[in-house]
N, C-alpha and C. Protein backbone atom coordinates (compact mmCIF):
# COMPACT_ATOMS: atom_id res chain seq x y z
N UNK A 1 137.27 -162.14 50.28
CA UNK A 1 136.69 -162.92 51.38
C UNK A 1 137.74 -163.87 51.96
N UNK A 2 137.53 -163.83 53.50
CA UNK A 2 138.78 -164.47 53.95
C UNK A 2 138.02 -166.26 54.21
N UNK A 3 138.62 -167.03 54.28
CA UNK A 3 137.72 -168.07 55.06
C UNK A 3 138.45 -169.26 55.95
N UNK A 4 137.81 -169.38 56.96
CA UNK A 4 138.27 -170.16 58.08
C UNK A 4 137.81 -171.64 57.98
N UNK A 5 138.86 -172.80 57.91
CA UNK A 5 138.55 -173.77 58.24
C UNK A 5 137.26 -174.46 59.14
N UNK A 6 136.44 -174.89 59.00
CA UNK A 6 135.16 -175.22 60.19
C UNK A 6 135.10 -176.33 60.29
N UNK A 7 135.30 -177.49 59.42
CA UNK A 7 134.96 -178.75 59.92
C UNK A 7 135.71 -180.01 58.59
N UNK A 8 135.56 -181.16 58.45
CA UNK A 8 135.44 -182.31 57.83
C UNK A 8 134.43 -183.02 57.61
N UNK A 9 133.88 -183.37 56.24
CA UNK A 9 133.12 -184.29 56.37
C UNK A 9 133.66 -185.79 56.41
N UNK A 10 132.67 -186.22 57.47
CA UNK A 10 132.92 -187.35 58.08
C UNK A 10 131.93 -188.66 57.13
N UNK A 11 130.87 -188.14 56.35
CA UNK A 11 129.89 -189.24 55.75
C UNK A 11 129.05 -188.13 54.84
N UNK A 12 128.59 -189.29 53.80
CA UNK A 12 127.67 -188.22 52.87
C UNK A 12 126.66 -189.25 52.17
N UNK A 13 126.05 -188.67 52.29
CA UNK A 13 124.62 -189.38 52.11
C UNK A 13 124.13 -189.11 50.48
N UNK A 14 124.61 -189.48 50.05
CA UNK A 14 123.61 -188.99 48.36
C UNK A 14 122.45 -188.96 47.64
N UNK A 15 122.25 -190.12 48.55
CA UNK A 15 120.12 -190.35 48.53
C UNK A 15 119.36 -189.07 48.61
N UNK A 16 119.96 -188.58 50.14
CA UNK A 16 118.95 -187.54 50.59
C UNK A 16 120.22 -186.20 50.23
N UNK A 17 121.42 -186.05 49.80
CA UNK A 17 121.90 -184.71 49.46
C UNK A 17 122.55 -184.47 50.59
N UNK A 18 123.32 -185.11 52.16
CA UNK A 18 123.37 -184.39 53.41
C UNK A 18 124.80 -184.68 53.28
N UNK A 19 125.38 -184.04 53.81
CA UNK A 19 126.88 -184.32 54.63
C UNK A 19 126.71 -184.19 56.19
N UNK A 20 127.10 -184.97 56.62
CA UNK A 20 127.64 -185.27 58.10
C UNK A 20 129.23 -184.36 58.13
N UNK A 21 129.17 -183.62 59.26
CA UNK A 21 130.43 -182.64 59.14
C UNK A 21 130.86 -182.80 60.50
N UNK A 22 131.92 -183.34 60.71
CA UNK A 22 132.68 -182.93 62.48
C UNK A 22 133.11 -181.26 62.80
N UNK A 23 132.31 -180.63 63.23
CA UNK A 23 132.94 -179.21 63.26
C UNK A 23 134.11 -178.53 64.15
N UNK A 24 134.85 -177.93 63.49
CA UNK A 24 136.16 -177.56 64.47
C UNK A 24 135.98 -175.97 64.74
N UNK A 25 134.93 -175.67 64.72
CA UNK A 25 134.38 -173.72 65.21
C UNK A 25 132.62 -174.00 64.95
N UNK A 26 132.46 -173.07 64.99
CA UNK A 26 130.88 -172.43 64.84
C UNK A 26 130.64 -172.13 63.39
N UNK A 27 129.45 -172.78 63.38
CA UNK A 27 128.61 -172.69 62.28
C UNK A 27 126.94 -172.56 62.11
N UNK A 28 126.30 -171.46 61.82
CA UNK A 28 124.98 -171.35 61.64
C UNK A 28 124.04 -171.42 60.56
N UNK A 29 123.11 -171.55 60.38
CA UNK A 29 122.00 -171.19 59.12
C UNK A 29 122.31 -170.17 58.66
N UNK A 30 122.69 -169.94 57.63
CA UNK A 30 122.54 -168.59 56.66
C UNK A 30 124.28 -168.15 56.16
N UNK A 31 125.30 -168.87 56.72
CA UNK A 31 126.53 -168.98 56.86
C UNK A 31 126.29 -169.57 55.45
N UNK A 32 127.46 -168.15 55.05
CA UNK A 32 128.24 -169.17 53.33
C UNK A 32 129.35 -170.23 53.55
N UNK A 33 129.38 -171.41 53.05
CA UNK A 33 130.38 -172.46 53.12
C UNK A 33 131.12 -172.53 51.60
N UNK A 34 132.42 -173.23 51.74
CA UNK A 34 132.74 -173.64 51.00
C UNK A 34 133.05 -174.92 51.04
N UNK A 35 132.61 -175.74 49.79
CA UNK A 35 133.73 -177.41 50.47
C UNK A 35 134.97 -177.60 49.32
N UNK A 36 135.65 -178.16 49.61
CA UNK A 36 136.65 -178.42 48.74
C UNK A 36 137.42 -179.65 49.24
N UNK A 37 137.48 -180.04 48.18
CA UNK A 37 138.35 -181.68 48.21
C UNK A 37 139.02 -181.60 46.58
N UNK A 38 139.75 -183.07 46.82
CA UNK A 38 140.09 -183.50 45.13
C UNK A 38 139.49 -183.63 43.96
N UNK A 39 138.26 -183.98 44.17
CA UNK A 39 137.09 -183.44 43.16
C UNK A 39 136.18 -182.69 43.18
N UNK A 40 135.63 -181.92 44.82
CA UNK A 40 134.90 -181.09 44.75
C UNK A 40 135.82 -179.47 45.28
N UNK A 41 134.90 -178.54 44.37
CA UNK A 41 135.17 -176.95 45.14
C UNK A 41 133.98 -176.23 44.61
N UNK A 42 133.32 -175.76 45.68
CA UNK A 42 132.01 -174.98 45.46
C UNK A 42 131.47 -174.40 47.04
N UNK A 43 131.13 -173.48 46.47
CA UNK A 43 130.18 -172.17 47.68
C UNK A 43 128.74 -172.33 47.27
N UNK A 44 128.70 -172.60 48.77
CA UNK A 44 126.78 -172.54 48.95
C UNK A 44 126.27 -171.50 50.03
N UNK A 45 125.35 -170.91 50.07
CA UNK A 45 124.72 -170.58 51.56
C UNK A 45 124.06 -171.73 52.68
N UNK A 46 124.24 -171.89 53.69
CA UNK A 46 124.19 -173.14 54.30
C UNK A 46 122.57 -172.66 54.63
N UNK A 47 121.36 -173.79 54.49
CA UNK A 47 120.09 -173.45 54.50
C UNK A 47 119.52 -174.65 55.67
N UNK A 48 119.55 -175.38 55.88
CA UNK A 48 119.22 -176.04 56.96
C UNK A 48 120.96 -177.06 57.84
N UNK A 49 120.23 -177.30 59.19
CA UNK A 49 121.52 -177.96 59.35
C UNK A 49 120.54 -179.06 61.02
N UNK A 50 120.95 -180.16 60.79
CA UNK A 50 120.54 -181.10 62.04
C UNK A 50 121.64 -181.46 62.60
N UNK A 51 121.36 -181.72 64.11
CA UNK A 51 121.79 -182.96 65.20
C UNK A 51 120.69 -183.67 65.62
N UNK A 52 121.04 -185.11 65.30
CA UNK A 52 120.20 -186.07 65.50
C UNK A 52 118.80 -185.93 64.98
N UNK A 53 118.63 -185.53 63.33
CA UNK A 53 117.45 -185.62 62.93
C UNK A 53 116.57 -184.14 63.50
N UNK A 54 117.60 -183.44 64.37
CA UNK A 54 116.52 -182.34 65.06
C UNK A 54 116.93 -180.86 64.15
N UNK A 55 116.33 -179.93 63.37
CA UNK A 55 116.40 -179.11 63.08
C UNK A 55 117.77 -177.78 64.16
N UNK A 56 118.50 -177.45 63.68
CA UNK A 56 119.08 -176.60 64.46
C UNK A 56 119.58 -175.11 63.74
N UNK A 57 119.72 -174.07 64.88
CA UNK A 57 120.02 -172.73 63.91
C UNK A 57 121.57 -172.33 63.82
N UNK A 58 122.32 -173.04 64.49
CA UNK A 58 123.38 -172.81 65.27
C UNK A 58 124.45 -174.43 66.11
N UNK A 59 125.72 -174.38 65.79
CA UNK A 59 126.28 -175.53 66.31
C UNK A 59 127.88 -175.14 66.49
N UNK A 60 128.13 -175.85 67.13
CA UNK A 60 129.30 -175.04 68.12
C UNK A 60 130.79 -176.79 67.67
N UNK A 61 132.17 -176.07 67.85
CA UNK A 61 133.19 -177.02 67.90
C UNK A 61 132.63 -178.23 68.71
N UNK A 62 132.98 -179.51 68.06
CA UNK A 62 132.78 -180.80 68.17
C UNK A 62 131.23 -181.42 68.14
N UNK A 63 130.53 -180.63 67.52
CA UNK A 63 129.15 -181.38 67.07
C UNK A 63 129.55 -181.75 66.01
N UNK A 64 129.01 -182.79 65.68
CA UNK A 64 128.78 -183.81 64.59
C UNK A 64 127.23 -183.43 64.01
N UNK A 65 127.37 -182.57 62.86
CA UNK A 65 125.90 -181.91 62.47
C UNK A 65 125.90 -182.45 60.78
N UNK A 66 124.70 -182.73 60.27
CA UNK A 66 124.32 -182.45 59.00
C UNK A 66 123.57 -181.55 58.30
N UNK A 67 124.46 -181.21 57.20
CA UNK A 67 123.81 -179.76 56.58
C UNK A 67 123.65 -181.02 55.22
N UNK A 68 122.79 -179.81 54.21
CA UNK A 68 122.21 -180.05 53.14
C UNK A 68 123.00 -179.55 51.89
N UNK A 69 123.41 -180.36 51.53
CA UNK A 69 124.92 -179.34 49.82
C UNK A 69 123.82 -179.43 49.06
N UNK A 70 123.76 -178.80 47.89
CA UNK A 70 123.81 -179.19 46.62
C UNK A 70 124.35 -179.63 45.87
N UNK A 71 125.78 -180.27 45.62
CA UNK A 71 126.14 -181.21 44.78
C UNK A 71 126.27 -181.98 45.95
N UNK A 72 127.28 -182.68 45.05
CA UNK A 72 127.45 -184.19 45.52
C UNK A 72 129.56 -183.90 45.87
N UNK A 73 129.04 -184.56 47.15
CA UNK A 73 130.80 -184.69 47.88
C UNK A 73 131.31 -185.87 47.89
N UNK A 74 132.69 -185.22 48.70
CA UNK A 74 133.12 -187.12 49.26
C UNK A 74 133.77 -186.94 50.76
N UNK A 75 133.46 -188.10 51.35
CA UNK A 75 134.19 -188.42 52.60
C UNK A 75 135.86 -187.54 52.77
N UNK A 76 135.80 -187.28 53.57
CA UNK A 76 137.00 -186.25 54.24
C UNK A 76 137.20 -184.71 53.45
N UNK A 77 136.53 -184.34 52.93
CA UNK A 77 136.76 -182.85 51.42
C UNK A 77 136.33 -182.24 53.06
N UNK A 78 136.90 -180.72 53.31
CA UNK A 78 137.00 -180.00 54.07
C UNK A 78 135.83 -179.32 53.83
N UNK A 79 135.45 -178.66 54.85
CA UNK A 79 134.39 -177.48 54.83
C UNK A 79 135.04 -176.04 55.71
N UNK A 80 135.20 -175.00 54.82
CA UNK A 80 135.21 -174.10 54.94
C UNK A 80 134.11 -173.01 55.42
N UNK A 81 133.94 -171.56 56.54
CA UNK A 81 133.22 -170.74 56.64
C UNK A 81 133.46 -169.22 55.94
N UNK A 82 133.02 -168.87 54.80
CA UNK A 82 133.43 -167.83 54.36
C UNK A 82 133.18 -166.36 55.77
N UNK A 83 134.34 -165.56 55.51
CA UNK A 83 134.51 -164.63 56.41
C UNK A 83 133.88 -163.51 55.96
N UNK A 84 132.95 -162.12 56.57
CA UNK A 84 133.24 -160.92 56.03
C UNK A 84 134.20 -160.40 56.23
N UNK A 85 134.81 -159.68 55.14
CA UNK A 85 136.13 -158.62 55.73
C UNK A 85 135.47 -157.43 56.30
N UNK A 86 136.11 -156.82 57.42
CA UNK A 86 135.65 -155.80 58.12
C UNK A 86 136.58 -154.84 57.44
């Protein structure tokens, strides 16, 4: 699996589980991610994702969106979009 850079997290919320991500490409619901930083590296399937509290299926370079991790991150750890190989 190849995978393309998509975004930074910009804030992370631990209460509610969210990262705030600045995105640098496209990213949708059902899209495998990876994040990785200095203490985190882990693959999820991405299952919900908001702008401004509003449910969305789909978000495009320079939205500022929050998706839902399962662990726990930190401020600036990269987010990756896993690729299919064709």
């Amino acid at each position: 699996m190849n995978e393309e850079k998509i975004g930074i997290v910009s804030n992370y919320y631990k209460n509610i589980g969210v990262a705030a991500v600045i995105l640098e490409g496209t990213l949708a619901v059902g899209d495998t991610i990876h994040i990785k930083g200095h203490k985190t590296d882990f693959t999820q399937k991405l299952e919900s994702m908001q702008i401004e509290h509003k449910n969305i299926e789909k978000a495009k370079e320079g939205d500022d969106v929050g998706i839902k991790v399962n662990q726990d991150i930190r401020k600036h750890d990269i987010v990756y979009k896993l690729m299919e190989q064709v």
